[in-house]
N, C-alpha and C. Protein backbone atom coordinates (compact mmCIF):
# COMPACT_ATOMS: atom_id res chain seq x y z
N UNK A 1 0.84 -1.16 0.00
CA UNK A 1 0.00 0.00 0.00
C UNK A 1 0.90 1.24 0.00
N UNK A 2 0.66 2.02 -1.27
CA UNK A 2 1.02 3.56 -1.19
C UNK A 2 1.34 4.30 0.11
N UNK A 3 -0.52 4.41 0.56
CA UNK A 3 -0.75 5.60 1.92
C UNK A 3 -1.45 4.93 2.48
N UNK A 4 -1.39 4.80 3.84
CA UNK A 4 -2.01 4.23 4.81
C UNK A 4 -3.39 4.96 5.23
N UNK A 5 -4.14 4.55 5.29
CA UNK A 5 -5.63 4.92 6.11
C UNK A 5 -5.12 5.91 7.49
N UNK A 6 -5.83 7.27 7.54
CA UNK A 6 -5.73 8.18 8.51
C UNK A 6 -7.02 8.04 8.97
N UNK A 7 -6.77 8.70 10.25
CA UNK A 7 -8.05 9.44 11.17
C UNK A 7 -7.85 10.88 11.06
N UNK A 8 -9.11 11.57 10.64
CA UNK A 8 -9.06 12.79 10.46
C UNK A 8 -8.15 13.35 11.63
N UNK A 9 -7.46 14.60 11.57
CA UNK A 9 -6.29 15.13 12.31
C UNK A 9 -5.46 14.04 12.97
N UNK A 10 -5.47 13.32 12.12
CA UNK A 10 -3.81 11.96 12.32
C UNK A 10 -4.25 11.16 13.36
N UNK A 11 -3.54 10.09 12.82
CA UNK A 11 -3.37 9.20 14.08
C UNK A 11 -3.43 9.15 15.49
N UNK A 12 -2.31 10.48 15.77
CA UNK A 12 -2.18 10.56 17.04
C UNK A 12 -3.60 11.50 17.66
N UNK A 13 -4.54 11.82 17.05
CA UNK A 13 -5.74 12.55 17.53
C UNK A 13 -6.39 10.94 17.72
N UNK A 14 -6.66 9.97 17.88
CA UNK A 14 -6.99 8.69 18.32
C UNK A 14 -7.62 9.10 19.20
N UNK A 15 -6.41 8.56 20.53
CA UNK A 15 -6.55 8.33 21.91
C UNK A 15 -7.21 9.49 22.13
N UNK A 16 -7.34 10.53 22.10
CA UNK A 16 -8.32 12.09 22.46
C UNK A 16 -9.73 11.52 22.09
N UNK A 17 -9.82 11.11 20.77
CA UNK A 17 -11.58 11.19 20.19
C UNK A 17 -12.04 10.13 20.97
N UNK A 18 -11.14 8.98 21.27
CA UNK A 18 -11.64 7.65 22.15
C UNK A 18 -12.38 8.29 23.55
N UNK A 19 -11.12 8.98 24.21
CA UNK A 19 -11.26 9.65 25.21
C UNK A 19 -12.30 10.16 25.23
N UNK A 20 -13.02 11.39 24.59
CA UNK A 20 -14.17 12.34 24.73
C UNK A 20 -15.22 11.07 24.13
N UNK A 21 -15.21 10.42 23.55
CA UNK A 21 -16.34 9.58 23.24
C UNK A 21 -17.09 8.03 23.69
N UNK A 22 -15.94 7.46 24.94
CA UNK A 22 -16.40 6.51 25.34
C UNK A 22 -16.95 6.71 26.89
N UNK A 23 -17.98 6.44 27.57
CA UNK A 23 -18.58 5.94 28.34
C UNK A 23 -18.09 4.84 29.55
N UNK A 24 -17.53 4.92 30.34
CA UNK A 24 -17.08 3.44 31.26
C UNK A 24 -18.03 3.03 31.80
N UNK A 25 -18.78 1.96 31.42
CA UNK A 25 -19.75 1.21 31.86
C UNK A 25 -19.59 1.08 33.44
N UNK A 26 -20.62 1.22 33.96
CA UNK A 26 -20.87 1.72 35.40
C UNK A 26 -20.65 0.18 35.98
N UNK A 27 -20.83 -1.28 35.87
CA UNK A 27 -20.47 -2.16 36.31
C UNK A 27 -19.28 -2.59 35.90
N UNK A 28 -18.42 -2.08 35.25
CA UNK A 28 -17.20 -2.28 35.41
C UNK A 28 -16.20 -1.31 36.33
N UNK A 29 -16.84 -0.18 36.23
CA UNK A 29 -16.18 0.83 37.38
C UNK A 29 -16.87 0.60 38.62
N UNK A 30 -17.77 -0.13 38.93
CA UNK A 30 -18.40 -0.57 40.33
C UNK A 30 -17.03 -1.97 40.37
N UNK A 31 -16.77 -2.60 39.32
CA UNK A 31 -16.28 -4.07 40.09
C UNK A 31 -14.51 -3.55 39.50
N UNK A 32 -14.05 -2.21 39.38
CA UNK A 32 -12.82 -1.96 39.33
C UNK A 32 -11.96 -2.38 38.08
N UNK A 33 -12.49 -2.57 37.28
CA UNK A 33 -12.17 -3.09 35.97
C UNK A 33 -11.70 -2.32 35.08
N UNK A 34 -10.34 -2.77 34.88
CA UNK A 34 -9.20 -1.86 34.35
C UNK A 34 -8.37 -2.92 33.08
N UNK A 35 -7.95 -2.10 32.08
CA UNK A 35 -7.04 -2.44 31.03
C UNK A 35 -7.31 -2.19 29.50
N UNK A 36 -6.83 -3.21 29.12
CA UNK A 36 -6.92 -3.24 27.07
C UNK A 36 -7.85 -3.83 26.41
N UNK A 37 -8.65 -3.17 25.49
CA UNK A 37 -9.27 -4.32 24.84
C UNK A 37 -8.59 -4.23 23.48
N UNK A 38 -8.53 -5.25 23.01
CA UNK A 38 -7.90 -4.81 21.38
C UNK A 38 -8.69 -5.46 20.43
N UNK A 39 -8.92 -4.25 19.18
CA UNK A 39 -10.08 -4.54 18.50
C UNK A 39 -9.28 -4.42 16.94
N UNK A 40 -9.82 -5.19 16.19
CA UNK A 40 -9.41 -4.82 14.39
C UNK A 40 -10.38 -4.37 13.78
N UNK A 41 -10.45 -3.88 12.88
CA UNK A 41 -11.46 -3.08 12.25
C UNK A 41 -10.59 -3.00 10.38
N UNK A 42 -12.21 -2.61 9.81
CA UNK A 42 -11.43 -2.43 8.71
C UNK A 42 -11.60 -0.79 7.83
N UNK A 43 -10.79 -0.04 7.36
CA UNK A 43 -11.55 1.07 6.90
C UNK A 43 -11.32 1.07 5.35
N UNK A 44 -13.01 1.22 4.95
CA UNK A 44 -13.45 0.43 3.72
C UNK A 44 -13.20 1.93 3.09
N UNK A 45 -13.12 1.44 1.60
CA UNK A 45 -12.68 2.27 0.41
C UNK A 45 -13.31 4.04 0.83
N UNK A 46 -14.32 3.41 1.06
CA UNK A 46 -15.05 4.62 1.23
C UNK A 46 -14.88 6.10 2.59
N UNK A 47 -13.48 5.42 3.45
CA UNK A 47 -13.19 6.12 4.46
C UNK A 47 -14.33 5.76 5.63
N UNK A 48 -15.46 4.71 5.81
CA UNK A 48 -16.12 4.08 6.45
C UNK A 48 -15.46 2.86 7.48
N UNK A 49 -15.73 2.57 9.04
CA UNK A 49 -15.31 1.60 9.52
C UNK A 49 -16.37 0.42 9.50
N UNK A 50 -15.81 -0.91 9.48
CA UNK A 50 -16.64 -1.63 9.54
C UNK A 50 -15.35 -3.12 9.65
N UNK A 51 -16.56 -3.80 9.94
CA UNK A 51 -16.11 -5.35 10.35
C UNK A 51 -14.91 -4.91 11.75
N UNK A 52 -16.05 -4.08 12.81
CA UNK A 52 -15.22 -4.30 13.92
C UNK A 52 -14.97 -5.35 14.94
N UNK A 53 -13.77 -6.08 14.79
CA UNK A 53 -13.73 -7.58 15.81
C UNK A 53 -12.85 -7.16 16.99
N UNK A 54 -13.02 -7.88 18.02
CA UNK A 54 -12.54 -7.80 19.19
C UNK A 54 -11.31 -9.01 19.23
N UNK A 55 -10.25 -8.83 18.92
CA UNK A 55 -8.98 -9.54 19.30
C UNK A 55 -8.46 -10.52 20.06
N UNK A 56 -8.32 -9.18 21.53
CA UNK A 56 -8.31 -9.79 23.19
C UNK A 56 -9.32 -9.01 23.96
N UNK A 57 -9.92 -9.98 24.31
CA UNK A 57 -11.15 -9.87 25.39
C UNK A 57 -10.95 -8.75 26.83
N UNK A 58 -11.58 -7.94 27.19
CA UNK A 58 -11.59 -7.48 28.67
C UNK A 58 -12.41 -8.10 29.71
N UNK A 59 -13.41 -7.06 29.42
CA UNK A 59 -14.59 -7.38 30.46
C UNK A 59 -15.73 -7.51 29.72
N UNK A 60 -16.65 -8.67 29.35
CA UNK A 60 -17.98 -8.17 28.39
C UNK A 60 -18.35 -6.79 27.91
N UNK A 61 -18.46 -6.17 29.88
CA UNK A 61 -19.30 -4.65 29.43
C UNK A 61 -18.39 -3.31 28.58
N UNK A 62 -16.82 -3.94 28.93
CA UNK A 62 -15.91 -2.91 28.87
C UNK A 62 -15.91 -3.11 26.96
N UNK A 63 -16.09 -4.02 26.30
CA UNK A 63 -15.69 -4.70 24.85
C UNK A 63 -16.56 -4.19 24.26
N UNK A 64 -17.97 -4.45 24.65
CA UNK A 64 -19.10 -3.90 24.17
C UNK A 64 -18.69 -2.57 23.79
N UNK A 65 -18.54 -2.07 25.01
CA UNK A 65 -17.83 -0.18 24.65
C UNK A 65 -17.12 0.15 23.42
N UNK A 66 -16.27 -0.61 23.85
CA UNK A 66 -14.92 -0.35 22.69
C UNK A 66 -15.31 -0.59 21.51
N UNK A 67 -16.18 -1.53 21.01
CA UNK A 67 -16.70 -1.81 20.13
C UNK A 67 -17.77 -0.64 19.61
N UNK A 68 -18.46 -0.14 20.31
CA UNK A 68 -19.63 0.95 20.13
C UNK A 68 -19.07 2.05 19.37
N UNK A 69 -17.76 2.04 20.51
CA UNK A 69 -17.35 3.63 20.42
C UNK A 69 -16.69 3.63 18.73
N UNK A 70 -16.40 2.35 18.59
CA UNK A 70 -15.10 2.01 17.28
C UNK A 70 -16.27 2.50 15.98
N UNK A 71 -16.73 1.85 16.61
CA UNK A 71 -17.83 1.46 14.98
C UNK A 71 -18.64 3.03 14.64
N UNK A 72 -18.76 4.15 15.61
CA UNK A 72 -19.37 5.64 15.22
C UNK A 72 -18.08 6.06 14.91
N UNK A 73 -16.63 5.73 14.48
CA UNK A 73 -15.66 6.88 14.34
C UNK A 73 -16.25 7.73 13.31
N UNK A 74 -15.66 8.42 12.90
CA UNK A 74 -15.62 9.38 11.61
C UNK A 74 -14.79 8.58 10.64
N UNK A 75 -15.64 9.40 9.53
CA UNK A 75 -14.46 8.34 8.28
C UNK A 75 -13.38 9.04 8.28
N UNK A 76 -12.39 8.26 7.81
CA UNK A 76 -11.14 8.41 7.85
C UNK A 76 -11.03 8.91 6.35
N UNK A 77 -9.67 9.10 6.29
CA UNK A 77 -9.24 9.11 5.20
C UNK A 77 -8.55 7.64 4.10
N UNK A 78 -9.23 7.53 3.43
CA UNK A 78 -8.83 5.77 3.05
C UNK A 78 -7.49 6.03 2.75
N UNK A 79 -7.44 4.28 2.72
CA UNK A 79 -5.44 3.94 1.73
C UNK A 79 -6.02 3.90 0.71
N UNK A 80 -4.39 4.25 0.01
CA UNK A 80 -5.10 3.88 -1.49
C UNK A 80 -3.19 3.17 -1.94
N UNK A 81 -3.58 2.55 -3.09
CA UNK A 81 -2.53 1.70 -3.90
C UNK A 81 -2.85 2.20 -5.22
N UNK A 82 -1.69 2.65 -5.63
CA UNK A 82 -1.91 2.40 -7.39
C UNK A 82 -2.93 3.90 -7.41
N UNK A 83 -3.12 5.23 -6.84
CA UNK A 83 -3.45 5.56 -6.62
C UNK A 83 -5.33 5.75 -6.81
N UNK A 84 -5.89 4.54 -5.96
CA UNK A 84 -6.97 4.35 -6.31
C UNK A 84 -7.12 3.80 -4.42
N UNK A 85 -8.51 3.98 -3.91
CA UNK A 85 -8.73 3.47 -2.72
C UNK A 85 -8.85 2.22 -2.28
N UNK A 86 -8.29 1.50 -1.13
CA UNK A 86 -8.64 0.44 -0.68
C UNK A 86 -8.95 0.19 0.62
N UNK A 87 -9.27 -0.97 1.00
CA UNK A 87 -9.79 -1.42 2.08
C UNK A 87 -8.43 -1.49 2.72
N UNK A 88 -8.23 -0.73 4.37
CA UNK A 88 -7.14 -1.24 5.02
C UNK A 88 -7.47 -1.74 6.20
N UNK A 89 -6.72 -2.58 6.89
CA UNK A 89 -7.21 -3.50 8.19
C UNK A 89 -5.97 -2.54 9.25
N UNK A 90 -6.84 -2.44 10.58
CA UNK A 90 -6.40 -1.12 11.50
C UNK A 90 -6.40 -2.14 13.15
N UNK A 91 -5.48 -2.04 13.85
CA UNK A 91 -5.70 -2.91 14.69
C UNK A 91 -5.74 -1.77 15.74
N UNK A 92 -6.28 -1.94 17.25
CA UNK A 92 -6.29 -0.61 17.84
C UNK A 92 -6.71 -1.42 18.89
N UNK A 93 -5.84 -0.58 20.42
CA UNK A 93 -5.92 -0.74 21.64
C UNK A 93 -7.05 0.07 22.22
N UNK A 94 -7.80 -0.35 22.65
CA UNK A 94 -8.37 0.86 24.08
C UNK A 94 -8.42 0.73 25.33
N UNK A 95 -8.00 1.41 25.84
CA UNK A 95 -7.13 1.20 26.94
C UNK A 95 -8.77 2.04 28.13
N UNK A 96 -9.04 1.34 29.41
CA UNK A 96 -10.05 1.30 29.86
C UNK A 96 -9.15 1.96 31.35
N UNK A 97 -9.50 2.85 32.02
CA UNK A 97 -8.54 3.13 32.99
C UNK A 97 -9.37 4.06 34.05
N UNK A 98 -9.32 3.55 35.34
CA UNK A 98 -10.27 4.40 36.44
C UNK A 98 -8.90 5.69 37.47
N UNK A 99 -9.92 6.25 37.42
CA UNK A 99 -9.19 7.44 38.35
C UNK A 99 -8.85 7.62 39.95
């Protein structure tokens, strides 16, 4: 692949949009439930996410999340090869963390 699939204002704007947009499920912050879930996803030609799978497991309620939150991103900016768009596969941590 040419160019790799972006998130609008780069990559590193990620962890921020995760941040302002996920929810910590209230029975996992009642039973202290902390760490990674890691999810793959794919972002289709169209700068659309889809076929979001869950990797490594957390907590049911915490995966569910990660999953929710994954699947409303904003479209990205697609890859493209050969300068034409393609489907790229995006692997991504979310990291679940109490205060």
């Amino acid at each position: 692949m040419e160019v790799d699939a972006t998130f609008p204002g780069g990559n590193d704007s990620i962890p921020r949009w995760l941040s302002k947009n996920i929810s910590y499920p209230p029975v996992a912050a009642e039973q202290g439930i902390q760490g990674k879930v890691i999810l793959r996803f794919v972002v289709e030609k169209d700068g659309s996410v889809g076929e979001v799978q869950i990797l490594r497991p957390l907590d049911p309620s915490l995966d569910k999340e990660a999953q929710r939150v994954v699947k409303k991103m904003p479209r990205w900016t697609p890859g493209k090869n050969n300068g034409h768009a393609v489907r790229v596969w995006f692997n991504l941590p979310v990291t679940f963390g109490l205060q």
